[in-house]
Protein backbone atom coordinates (compact mmCIF):
# COMPACT_ATOMS: atom_id res chain seq x y z
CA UNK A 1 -12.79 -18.21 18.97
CA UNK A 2 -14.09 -15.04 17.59
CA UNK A 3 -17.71 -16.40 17.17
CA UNK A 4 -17.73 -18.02 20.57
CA UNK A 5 -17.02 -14.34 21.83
CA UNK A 6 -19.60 -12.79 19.85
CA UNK A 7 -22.23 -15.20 21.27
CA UNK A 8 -20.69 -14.51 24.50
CA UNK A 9 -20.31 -10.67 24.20
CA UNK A 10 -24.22 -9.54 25.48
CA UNK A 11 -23.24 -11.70 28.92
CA UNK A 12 -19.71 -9.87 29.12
CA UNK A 13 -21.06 -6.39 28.29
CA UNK A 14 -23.73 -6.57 31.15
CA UNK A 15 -21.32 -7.56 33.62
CA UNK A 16 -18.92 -4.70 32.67
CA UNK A 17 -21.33 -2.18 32.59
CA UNK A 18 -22.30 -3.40 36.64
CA UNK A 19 -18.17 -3.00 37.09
CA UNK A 20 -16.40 0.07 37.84
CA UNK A 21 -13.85 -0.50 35.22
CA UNK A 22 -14.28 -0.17 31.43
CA UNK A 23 -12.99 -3.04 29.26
CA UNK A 24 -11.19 -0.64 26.75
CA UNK A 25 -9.89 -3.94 24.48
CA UNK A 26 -13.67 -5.39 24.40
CA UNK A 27 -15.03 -5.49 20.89
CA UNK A 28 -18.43 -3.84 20.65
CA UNK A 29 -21.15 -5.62 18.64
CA UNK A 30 -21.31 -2.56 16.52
CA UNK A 31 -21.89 -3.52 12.31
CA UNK A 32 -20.06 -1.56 9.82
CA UNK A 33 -22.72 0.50 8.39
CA UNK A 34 -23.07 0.07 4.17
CA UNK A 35 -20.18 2.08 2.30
CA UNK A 36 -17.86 1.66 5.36
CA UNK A 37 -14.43 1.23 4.23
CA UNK A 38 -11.18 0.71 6.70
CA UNK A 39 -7.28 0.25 5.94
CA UNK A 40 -5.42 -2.70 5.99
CA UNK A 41 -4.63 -3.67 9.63
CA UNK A 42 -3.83 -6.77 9.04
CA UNK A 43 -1.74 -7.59 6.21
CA UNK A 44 -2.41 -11.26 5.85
CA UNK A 45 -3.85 -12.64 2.23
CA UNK A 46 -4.59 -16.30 1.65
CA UNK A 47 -5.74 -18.22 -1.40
CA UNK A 48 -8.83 -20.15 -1.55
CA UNK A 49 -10.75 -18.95 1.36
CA UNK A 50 -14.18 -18.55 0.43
CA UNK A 51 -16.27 -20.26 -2.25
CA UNK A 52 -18.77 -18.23 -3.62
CA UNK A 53 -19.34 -15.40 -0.68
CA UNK A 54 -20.68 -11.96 -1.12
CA UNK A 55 -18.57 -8.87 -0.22
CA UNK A 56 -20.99 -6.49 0.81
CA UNK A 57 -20.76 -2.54 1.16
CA UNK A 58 -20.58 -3.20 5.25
CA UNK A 59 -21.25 -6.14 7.26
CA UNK A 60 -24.85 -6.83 7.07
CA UNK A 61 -27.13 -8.38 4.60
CA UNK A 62 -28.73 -5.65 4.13
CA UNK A 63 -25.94 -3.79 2.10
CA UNK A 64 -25.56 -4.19 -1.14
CA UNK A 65 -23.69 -7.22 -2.70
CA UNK A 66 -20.39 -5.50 -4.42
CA UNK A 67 -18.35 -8.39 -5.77
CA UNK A 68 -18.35 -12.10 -5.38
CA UNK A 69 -15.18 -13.94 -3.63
CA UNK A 70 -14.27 -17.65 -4.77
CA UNK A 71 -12.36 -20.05 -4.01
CA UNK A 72 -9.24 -19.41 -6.77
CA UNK A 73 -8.91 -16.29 -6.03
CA UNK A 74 -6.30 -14.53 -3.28
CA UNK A 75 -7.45 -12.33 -0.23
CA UNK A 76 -6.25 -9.59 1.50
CA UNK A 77 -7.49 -9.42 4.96
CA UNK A 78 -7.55 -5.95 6.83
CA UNK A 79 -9.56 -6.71 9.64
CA UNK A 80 -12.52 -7.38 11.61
CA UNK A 81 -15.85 -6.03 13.54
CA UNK A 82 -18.47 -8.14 15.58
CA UNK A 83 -21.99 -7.31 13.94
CA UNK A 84 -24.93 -9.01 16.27
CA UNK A 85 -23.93 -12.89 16.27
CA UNK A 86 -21.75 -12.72 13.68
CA UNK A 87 -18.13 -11.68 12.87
CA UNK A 88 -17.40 -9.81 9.20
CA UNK A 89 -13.63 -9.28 7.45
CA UNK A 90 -13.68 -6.68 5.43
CA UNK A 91 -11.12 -7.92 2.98
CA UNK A 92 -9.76 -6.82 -1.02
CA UNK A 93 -10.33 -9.20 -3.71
CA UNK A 94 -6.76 -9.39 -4.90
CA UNK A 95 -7.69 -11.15 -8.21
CA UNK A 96 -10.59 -8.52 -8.83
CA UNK A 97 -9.98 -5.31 -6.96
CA UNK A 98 -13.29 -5.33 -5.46
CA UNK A 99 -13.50 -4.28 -1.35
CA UNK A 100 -16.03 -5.51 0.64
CA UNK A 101 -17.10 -7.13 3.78
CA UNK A 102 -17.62 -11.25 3.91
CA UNK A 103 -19.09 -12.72 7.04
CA UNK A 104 -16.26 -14.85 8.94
CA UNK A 105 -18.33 -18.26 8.51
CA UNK A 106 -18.01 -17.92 5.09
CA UNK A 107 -14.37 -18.24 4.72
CA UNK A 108 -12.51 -21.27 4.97
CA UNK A 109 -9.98 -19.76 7.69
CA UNK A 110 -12.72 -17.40 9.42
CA UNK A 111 -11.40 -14.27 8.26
CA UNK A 112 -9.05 -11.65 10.29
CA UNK A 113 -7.45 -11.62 13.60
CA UNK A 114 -7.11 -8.29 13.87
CA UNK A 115 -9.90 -6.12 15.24
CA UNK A 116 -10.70 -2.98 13.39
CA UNK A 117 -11.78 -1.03 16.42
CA UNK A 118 -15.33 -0.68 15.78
């Protein structure tokens, strides 16, 4: 659902911006520059959700890689942000400690639910 929206977002933005109402609950296709951190909004952590995925600094490949997330170890979710076509969870390795930002595809479960407002 989330990456049918962010394919669909560019359509739904242009035909906002032609309404005279603002879609205040509309996530923006805004990336979470590198170093961007956010609290737990979500509270949800799973076990064996990604197999080998980088947690970057923010959610592009362009930031650096921080920490690796695999398939043994347990996830907190805290929430999501739409960057281009793609959505990112920034999550917390619970079996390393390590924060960082994993693109939704990645994960077995496709990340958060819970937008992080940006």
């Amino acid at each position: 659902m989330k990456r049918r929206f962010a394919v669909v977002l560019p359509t739904l933005v242009a035909v906002a911006a032609s309404l005279p109402i603002a879609l205040s609950t509309t996530p923006a296709s805004a990336s979470a520059s590198c170093g961007k951190t956010v609290a737990d909004k979500d509270g949800s952590a799973w076990n064996k959700t990604a197999d080998g995925a980088n947690e970057r600094s923010g959610s592009s490949t362009n930031c650096t890689v921080k920490g690796i997330a695999y398939n043994t170890q347990r996830l907190d979710y805290h929430c999501y942000t739409v960057a281009g076509d793609y959505t990112w969870t920034y999550l917390r390795n619970d079996s390393t400690g390590v924060t960082g930002w994993v693109r939704d595809d990645l994960l077995s479960d496709y990340g958060s639910l819970v937008y992080c407002g940006f």
